[in-house]
C-alpha atoms as a PDB file:
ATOM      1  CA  UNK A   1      85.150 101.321 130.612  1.00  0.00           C
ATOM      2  CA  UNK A   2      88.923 100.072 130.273  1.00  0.00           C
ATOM      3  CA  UNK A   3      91.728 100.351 132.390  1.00  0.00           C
ATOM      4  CA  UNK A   4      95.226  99.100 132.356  1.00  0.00           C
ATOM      5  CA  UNK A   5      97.654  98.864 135.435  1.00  0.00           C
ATOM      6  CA  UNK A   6     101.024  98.891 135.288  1.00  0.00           C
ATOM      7  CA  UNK A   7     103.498  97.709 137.711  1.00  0.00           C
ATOM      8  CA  UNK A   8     106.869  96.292 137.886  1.00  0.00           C
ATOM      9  CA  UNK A   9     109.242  99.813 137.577  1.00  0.00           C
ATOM     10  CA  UNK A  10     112.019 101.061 140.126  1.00  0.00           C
ATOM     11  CA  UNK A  11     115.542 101.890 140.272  1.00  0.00           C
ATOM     12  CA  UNK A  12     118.364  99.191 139.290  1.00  0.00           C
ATOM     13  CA  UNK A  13     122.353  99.742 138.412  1.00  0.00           C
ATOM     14  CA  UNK A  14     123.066  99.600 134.724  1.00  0.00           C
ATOM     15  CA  UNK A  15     123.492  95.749 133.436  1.00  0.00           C
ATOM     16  CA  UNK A  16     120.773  94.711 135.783  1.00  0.00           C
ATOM     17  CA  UNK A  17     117.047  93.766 135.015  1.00  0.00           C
ATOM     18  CA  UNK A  18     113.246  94.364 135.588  1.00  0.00           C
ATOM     19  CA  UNK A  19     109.940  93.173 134.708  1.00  0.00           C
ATOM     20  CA  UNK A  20     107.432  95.161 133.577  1.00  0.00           C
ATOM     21  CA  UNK A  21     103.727  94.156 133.680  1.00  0.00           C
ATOM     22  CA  UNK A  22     100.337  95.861 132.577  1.00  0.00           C
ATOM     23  CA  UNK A  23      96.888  94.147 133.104  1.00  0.00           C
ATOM     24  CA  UNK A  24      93.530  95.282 131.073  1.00  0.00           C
ATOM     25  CA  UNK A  25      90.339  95.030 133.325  1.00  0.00           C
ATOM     26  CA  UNK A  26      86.683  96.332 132.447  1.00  0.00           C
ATOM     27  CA  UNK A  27      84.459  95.065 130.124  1.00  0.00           C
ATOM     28  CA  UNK A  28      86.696  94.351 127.694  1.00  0.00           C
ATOM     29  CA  UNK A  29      85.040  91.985 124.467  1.00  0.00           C
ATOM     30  CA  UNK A  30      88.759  91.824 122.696  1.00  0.00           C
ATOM     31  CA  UNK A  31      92.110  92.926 122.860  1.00  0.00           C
ATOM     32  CA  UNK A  32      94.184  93.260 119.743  1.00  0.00           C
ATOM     33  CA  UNK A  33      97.947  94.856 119.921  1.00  0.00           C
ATOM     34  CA  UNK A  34      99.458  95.074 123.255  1.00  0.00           C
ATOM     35  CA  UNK A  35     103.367  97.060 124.062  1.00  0.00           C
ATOM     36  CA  UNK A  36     105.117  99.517 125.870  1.00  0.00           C
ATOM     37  CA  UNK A  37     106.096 102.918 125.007  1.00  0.00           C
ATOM     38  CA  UNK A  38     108.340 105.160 127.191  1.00  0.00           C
ATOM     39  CA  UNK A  39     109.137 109.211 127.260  1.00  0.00           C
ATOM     40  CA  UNK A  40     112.341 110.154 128.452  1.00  0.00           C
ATOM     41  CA  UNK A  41     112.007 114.231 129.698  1.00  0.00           C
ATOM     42  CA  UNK A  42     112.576 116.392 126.722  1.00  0.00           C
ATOM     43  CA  UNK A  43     111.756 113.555 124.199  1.00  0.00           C
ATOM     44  CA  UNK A  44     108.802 112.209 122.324  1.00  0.00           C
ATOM     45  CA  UNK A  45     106.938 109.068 123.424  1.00  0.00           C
ATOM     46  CA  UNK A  46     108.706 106.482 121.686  1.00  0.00           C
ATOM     47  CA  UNK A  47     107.445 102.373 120.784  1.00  0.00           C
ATOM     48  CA  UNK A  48     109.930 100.138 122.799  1.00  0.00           C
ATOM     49  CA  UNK A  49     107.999  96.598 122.090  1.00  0.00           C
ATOM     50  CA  UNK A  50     104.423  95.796 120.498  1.00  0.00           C
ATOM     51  CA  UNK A  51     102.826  92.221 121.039  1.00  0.00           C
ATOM     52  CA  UNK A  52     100.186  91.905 118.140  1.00  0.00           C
ATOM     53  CA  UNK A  53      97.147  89.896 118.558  1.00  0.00           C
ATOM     54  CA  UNK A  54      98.648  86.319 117.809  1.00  0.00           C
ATOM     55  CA  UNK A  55     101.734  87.343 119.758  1.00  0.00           C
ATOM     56  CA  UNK A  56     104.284  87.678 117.546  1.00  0.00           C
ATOM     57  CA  UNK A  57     106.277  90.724 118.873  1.00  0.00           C
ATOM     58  CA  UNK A  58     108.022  94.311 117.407  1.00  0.00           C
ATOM     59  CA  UNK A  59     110.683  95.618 118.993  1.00  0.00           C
ATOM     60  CA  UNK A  60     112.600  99.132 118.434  1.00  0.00           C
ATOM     61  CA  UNK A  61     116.067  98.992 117.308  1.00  0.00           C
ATOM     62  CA  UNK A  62     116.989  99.809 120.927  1.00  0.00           C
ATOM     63  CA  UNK A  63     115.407  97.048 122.250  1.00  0.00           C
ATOM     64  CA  UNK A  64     116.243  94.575 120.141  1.00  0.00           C
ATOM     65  CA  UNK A  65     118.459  91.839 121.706  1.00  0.00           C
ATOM     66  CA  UNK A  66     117.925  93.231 125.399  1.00  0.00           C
ATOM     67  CA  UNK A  67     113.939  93.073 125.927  1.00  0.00           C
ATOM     68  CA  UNK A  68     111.513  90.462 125.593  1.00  0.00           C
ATOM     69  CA  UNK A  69     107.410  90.840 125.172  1.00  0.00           C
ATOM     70  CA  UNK A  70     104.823  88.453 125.961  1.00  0.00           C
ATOM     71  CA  UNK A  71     101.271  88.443 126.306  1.00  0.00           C
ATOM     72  CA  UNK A  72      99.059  86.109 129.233  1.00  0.00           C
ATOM     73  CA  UNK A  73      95.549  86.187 127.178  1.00  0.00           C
ATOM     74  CA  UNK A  74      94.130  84.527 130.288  1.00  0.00           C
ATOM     75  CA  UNK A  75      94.985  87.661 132.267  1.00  0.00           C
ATOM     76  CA  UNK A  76      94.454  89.946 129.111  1.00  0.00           C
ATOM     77  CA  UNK A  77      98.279  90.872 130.412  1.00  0.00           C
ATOM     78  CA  UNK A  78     101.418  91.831 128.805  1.00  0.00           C
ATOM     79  CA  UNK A  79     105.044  91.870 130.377  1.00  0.00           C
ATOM     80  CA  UNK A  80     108.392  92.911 129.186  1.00  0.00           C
ATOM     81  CA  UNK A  81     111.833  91.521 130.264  1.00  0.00           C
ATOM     82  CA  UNK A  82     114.181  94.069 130.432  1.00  0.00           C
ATOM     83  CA  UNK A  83     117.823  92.785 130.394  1.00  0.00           C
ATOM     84  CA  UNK A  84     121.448  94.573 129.877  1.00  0.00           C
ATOM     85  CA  UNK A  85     119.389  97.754 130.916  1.00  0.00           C
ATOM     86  CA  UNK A  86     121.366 101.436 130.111  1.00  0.00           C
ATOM     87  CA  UNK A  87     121.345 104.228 131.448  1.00  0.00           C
ATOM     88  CA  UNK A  88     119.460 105.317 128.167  1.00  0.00           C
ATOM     89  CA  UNK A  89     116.748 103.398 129.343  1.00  0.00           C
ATOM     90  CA  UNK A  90     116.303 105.578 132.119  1.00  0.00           C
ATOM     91  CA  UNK A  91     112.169 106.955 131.685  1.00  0.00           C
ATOM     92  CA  UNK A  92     108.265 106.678 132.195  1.00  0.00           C
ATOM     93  CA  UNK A  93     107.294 103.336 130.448  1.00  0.00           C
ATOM     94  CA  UNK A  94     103.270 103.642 129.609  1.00  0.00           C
ATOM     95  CA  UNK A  95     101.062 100.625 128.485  1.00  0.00           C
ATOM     96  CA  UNK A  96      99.305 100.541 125.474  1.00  0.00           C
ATOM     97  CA  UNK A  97      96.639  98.857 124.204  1.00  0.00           C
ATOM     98  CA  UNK A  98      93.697  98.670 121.412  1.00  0.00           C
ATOM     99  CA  UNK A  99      90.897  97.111 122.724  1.00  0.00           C
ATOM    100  CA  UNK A 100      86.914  96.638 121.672  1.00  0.00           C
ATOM    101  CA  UNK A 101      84.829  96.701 124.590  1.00  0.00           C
ATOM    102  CA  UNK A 102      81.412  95.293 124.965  1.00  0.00           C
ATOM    103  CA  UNK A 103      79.238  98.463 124.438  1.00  0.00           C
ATOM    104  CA  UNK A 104      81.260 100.263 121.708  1.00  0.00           C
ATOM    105  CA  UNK A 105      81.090  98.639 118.011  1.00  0.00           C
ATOM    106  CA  UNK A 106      85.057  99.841 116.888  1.00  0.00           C
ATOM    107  CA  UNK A 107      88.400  99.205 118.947  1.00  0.00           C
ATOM    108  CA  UNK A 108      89.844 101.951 121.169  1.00  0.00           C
ATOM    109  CA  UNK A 109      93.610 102.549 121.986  1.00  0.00           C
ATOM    110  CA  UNK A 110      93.864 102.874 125.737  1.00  0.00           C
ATOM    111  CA  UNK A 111      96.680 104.187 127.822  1.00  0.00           C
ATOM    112  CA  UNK A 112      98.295 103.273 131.571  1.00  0.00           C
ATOM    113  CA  UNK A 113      99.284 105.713 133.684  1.00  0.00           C
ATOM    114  CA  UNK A 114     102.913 105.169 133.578  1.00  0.00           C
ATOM    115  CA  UNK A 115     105.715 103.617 135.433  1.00  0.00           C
ATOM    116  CA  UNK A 116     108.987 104.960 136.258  1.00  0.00           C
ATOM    117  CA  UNK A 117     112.336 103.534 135.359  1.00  0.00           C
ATOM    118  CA  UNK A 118     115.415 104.583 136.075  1.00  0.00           C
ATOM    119  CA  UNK A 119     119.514 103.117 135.716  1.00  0.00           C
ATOM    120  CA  UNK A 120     122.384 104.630 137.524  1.00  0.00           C
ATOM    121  CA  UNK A 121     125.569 103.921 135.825  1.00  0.00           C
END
């Protein structure tokens, strides 16, 4: 029904920067929260960012300061500016998003595949 594509991941030297983008496609009748989660190895999935339906944005503690989300409803896309990046940082970032498509009556919380991330000190 849904899908969501990620893209924007890679490698970059602690202090640097990346973009992270994720794009809902199917038949899709509304979107409501949007973010980004990420799972280091040996740790739980954590929240990094959430962009709720009008926008206004959540961030962890850790992201605070250093990341910014926003949402293109035109594209039913969200992206996340990642700035000051640590090696902390370093894991699999995964989409999120609750969406109601056409033929189901209730919202369902959808899932990207992932992207890697990863800062060398």
């Amino acid at each position: 029904q849904v899908q969501l594509v990620e893209s924007g991941g890679g490698l970059v030297q602690s202090g640097g920067s990346l973009r992270l983008s994720c794009a809902a496609s199917g038949s899709i009748f509304r979107i409501g929260a949007m973010g980004w989660y990420r799972q280091a190895p040996g740790k739980q999935r954590e929240l990094v960012a959430l962009s709720l339906i009008d926008g206004s944005p959540v961030y962890s503690p850790s992201a605070k300061g250093r990341f910014t989300i926003t949402r293109d409803n035109a594209k039913n896309a969200v992206l996340l500016q990642m700035n000051s990046l640590e090696p902390e940082d370093t894991a699999v970032y995964y989409c999120n998003a609750v969406v109601q498509a056409f033929d189901q009556g209730t919202t369902d919380d959808y899932w990207g595949q992932g992207t890697q991330v990863t800062i060398s000190s």
